[in-house]
C-alpha atoms as a PDB file:
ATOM      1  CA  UNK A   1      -3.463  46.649  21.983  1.00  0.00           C
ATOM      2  CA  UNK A   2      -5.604  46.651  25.294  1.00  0.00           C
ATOM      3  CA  UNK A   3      -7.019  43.515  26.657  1.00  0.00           C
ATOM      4  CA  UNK A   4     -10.768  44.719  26.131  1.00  0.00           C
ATOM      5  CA  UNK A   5      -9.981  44.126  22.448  1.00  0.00           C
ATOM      6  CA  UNK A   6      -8.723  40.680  22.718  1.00  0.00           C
ATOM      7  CA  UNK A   7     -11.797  40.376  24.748  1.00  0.00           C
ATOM      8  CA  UNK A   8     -14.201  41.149  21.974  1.00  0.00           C
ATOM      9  CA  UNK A   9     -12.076  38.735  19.963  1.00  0.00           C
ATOM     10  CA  UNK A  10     -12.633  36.337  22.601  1.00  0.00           C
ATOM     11  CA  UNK A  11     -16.969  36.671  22.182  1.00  0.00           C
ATOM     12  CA  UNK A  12     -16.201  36.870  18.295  1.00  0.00           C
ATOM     13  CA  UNK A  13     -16.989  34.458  15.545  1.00  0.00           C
ATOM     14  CA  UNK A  14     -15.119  36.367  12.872  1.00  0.00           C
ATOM     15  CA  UNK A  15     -12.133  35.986  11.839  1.00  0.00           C
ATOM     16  CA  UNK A  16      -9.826  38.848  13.051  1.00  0.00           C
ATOM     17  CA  UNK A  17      -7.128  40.668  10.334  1.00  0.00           C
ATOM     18  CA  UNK A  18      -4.078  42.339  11.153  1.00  0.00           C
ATOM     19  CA  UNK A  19      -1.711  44.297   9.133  1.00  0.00           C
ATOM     20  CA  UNK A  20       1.745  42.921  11.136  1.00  0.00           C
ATOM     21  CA  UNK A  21       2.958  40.283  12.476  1.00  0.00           C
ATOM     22  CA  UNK A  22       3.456  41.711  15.843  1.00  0.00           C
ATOM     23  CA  UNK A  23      -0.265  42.072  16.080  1.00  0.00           C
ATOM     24  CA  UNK A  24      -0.705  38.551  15.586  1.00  0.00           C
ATOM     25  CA  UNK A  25       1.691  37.705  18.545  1.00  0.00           C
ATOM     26  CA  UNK A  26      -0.405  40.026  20.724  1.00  0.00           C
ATOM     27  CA  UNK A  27      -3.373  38.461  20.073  1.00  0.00           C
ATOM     28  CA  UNK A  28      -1.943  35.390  20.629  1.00  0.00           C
ATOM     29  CA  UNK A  29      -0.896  36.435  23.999  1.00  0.00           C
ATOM     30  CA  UNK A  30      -3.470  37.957  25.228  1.00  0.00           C
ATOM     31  CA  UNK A  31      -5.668  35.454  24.091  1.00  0.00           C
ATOM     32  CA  UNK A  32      -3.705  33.007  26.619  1.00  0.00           C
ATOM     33  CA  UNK A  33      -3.596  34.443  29.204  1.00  0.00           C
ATOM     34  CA  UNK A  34      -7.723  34.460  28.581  1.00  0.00           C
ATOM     35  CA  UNK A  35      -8.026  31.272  28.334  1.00  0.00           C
ATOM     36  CA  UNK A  36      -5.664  30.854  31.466  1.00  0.00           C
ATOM     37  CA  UNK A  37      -8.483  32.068  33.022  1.00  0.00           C
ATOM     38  CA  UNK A  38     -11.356  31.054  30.808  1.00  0.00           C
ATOM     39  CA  UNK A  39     -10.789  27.666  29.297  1.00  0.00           C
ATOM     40  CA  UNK A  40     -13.489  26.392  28.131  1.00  0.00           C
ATOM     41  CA  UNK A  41     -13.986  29.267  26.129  1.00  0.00           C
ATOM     42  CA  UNK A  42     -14.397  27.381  22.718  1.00  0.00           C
ATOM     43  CA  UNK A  43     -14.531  31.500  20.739  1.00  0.00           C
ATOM     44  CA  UNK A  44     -10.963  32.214  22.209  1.00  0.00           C
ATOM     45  CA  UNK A  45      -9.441  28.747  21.054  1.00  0.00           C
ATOM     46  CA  UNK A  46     -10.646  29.256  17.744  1.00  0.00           C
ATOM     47  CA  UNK A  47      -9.697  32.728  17.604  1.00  0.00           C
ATOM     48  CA  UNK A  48      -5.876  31.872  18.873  1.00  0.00           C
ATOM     49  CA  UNK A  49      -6.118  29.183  16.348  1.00  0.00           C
ATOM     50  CA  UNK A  50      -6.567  31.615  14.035  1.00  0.00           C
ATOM     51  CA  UNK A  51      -3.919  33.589  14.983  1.00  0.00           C
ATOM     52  CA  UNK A  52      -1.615  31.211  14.601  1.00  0.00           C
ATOM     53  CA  UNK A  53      -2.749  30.011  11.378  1.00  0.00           C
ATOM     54  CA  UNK A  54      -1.165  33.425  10.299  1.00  0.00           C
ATOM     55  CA  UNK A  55       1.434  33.548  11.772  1.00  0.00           C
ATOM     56  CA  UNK A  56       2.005  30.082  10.254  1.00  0.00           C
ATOM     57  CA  UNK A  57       1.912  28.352  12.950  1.00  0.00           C
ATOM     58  CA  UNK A  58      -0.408  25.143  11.612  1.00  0.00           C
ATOM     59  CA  UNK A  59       0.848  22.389  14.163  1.00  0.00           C
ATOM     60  CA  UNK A  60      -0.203  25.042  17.189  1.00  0.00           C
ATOM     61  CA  UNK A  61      -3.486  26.470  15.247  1.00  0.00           C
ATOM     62  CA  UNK A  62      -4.470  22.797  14.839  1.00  0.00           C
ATOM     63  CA  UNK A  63      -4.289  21.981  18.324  1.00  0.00           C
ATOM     64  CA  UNK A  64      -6.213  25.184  19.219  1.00  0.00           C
ATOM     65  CA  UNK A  65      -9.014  24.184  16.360  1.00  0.00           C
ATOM     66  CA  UNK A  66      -9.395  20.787  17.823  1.00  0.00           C
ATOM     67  CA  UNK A  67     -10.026  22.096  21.262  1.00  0.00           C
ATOM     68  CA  UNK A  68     -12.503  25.131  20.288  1.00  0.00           C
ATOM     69  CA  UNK A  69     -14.280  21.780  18.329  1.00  0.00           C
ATOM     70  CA  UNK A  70     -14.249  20.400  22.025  1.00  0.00           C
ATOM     71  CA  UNK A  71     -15.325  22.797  23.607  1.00  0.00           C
ATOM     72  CA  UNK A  72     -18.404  23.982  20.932  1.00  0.00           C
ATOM     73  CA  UNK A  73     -19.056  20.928  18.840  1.00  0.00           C
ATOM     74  CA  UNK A  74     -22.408  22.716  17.370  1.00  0.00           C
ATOM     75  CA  UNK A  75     -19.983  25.829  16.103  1.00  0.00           C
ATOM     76  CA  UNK A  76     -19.300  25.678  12.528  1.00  0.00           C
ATOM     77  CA  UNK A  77     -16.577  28.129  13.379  1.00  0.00           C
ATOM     78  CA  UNK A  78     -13.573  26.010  13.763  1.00  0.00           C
ATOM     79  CA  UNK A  79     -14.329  23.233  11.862  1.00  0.00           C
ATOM     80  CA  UNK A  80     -14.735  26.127   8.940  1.00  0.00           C
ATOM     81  CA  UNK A  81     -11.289  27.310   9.958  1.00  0.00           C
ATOM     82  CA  UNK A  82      -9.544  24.037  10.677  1.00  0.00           C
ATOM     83  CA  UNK A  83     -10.731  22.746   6.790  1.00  0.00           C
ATOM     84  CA  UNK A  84      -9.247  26.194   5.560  1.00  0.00           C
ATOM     85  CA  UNK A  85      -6.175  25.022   6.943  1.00  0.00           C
ATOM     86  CA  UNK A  86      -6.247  21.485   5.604  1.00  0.00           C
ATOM     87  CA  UNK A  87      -6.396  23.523   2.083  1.00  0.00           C
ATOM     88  CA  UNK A  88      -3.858  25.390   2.359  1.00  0.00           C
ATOM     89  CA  UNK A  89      -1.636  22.600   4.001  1.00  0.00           C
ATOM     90  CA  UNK A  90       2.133  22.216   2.689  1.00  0.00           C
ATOM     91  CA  UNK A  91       3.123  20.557   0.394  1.00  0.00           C
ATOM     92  CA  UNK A  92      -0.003  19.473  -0.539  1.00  0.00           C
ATOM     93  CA  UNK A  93      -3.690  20.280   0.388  1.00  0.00           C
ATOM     94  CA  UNK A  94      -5.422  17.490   2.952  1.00  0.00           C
ATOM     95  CA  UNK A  95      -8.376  17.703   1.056  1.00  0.00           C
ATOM     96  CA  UNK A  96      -9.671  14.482   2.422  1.00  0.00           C
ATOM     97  CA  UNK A  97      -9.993  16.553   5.949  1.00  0.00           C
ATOM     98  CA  UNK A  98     -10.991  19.759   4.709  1.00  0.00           C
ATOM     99  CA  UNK A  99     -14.338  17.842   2.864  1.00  0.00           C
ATOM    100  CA  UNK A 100     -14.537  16.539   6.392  1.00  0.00           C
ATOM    101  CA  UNK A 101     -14.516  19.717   8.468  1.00  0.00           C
ATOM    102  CA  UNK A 102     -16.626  21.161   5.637  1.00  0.00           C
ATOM    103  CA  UNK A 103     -18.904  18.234   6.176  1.00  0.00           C
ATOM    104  CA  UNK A 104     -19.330  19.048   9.916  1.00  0.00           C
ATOM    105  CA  UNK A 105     -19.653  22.890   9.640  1.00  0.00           C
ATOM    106  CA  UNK A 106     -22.321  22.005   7.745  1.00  0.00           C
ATOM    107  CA  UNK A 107     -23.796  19.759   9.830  1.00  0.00           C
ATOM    108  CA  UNK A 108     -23.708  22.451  12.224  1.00  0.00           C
ATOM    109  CA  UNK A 109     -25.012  25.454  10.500  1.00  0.00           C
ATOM    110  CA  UNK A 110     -25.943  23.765   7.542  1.00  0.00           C
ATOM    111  CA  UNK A 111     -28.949  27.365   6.660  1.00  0.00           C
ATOM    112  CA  UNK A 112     -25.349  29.406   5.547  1.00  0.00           C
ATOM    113  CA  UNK A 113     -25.317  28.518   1.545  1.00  0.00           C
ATOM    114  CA  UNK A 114     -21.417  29.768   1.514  1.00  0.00           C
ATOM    115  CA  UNK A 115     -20.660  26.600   3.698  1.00  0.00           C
ATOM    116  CA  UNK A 116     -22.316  24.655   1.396  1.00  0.00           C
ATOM    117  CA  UNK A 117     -20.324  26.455  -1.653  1.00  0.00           C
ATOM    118  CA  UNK A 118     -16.891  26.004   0.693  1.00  0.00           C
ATOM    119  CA  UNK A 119     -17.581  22.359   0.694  1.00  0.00           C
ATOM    120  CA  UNK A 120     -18.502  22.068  -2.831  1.00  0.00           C
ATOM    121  CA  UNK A 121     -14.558  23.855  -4.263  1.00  0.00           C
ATOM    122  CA  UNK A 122     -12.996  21.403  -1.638  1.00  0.00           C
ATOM    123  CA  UNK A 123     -14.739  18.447  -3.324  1.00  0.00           C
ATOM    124  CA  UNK A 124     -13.924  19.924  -6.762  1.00  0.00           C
ATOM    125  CA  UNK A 125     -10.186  20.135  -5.907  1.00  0.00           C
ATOM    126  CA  UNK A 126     -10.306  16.987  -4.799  1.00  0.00           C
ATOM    127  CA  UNK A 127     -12.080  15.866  -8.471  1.00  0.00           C
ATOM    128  CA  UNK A 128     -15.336  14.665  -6.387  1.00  0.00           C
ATOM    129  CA  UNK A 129     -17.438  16.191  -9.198  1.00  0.00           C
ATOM    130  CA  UNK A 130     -20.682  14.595  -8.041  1.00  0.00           C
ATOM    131  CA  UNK A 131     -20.323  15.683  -4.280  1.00  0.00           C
ATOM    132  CA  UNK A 132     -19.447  19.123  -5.487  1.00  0.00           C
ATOM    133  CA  UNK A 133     -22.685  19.140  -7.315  1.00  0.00           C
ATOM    134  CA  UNK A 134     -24.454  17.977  -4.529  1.00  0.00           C
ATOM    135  CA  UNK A 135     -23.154  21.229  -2.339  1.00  0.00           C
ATOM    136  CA  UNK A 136     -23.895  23.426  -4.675  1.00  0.00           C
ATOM    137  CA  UNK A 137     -27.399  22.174  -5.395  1.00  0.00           C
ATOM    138  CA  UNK A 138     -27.332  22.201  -1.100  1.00  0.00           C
ATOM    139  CA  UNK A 139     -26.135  26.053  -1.599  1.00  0.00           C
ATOM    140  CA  UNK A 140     -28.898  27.043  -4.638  1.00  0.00           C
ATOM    141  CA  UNK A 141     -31.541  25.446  -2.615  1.00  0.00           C
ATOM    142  CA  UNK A 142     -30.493  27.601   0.581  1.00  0.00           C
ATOM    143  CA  UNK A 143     -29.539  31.219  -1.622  1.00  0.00           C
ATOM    144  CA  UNK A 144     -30.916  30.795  -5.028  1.00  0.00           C
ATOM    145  CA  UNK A 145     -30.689  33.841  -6.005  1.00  0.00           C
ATOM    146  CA  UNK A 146     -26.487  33.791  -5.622  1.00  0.00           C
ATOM    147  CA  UNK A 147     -25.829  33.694  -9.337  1.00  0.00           C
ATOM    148  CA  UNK A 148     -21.895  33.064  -8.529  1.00  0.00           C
ATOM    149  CA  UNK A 149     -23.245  29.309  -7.516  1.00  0.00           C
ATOM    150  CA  UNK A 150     -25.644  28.087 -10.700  1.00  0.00           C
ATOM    151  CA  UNK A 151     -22.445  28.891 -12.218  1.00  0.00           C
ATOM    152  CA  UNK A 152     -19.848  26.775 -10.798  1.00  0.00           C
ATOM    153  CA  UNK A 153     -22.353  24.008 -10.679  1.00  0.00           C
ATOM    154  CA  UNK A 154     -22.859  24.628 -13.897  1.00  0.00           C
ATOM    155  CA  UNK A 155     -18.993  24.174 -14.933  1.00  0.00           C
ATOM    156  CA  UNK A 156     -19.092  20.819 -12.555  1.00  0.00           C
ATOM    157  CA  UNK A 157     -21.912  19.636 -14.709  1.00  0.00           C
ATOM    158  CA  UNK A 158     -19.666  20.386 -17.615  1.00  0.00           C
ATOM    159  CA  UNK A 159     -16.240  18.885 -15.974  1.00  0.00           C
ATOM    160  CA  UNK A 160     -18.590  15.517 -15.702  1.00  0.00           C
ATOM    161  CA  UNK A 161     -19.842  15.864 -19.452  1.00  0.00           C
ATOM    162  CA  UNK A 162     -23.462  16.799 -18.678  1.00  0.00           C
ATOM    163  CA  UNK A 163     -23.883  19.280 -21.141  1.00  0.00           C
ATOM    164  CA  UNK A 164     -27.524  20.190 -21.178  1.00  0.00           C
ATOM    165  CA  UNK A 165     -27.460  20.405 -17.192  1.00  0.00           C
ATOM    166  CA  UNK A 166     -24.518  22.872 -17.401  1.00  0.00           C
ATOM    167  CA  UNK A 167     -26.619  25.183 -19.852  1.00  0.00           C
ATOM    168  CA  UNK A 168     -29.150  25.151 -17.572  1.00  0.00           C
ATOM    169  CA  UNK A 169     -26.836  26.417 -15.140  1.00  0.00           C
ATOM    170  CA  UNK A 170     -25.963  29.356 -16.908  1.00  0.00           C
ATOM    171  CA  UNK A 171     -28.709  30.401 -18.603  1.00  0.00           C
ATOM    172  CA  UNK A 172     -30.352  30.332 -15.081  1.00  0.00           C
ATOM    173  CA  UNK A 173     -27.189  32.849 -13.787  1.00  0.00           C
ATOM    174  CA  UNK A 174     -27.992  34.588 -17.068  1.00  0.00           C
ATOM    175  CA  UNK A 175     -31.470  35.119 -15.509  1.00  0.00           C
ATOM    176  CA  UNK A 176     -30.116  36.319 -12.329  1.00  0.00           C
ATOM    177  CA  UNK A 177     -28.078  39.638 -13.857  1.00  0.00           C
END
C-alpha cells in the first residue's frame, strides 16, 4: 500500500481492518517510519498499537497504547483500545485494567453511550453487578432509545435478584420495538 494511506490512518480514529497479515506488517511499517518523523502524533501510536494488537503482538501494542495515552490524554481512543486488549489478555482477561481504561475513555468522551455499555460488560465479566448497572443506566441516560441496553441492564438487575427492576427493563425494550 502507498504511504498516503497509512497517512489517513495516521489522522484516523477508527480502527483499521485488514484481510492478511502482510497488511498488518505494512501498516506497521509505514506507520514508523511516520512517527520517525512525527512523534508526538498520539493517532499514529494508537493506530500501530492497533496493528499490532492483530498481529498479536500485545507486549508491543501496549507500549504503543501507553504512548498515544501520552501523547492525547483527552482521546478515548486508546484507552478504548488498550481495555480491549486487557479483555482479551491470555490466559486470562485483566479485567481489573480494562474497567480502568473503560473508566478513563469515559472520562474522556463520556456523551458516546457505547463507552458507557463497553464499561458496563467489562464490569459484568468481572461480576461487578452494581457498577455494570451504573454504566448502563450512564448509557440509557445518554441513548435511551438503544433498546439492546434496557436489556442487559435488565438481566444485571436479574443476576443481582431485583426482579421487579429487571421487568422494568424489558418491558421498557418491549416499548422500544
Amino acid at each position: 500500500m502507498a504511504m498516503e494511506h497509512y497517512n489517513l490512518f495516521a489522522k484516523s480514529h477508527r480502527v483499521f481492518l485488514f484481510d492478511s497479515p502482510r497488511h498488518y506488517e505494512l501498516a506497521i511499517e509505514e506507520l514508523t517510519e511516520y512517527l520517525k518523523a512525527n512523534p508526538d502524533s498520539g493517532i499514529a501510536y494508537n493506530n500501530r498499537g492497533l496493528a499490532y494488537s492483530e498481529m498479536g503482538q500485545g507486549e508491543e501494542a501496549l507500549l504503543d497504547f501507553a504512548k498515544a495515552i501520552e501523547c492525547l490524554p483527552n482521546d478515548p481512543a486508546a484507552y478504548l483500545n488498550r481495555a480491549d486488549l486487557y479483555m482479551r489478555a491470555e490466559p486470562a482477561a485483566r479485567l481489573q485494567e480494562a474497567i480502568e481504561d473503560f473508566t478513563r475513555a469515559v472520562a474522556a468522551g463520556g456523551a458516546d453511550a457505547t463507552l458507557h455499555r463497553r464499561r458496563a460488560y467489562a464490569c459484568l465479566r468481572a461480576n461487578r453487578l452494581q457498577d455494570a448497572v451504573d454504566s448502563f443506566s450512564r448509557a440509557i441516560r445518554v441513548e435511551p432509545e438503544f433498546r439492546q441496553t434496557y436489556i442487559d441492564r435488565g438481566k444485571a438487575y436479574q443476576a443481582m435478584g431485583e426482579d421487579r427492576k429487571a421487568q422494568q427493563d424489558f418491558d421498557a425494550a418491549n416499548k422500544l420495538r
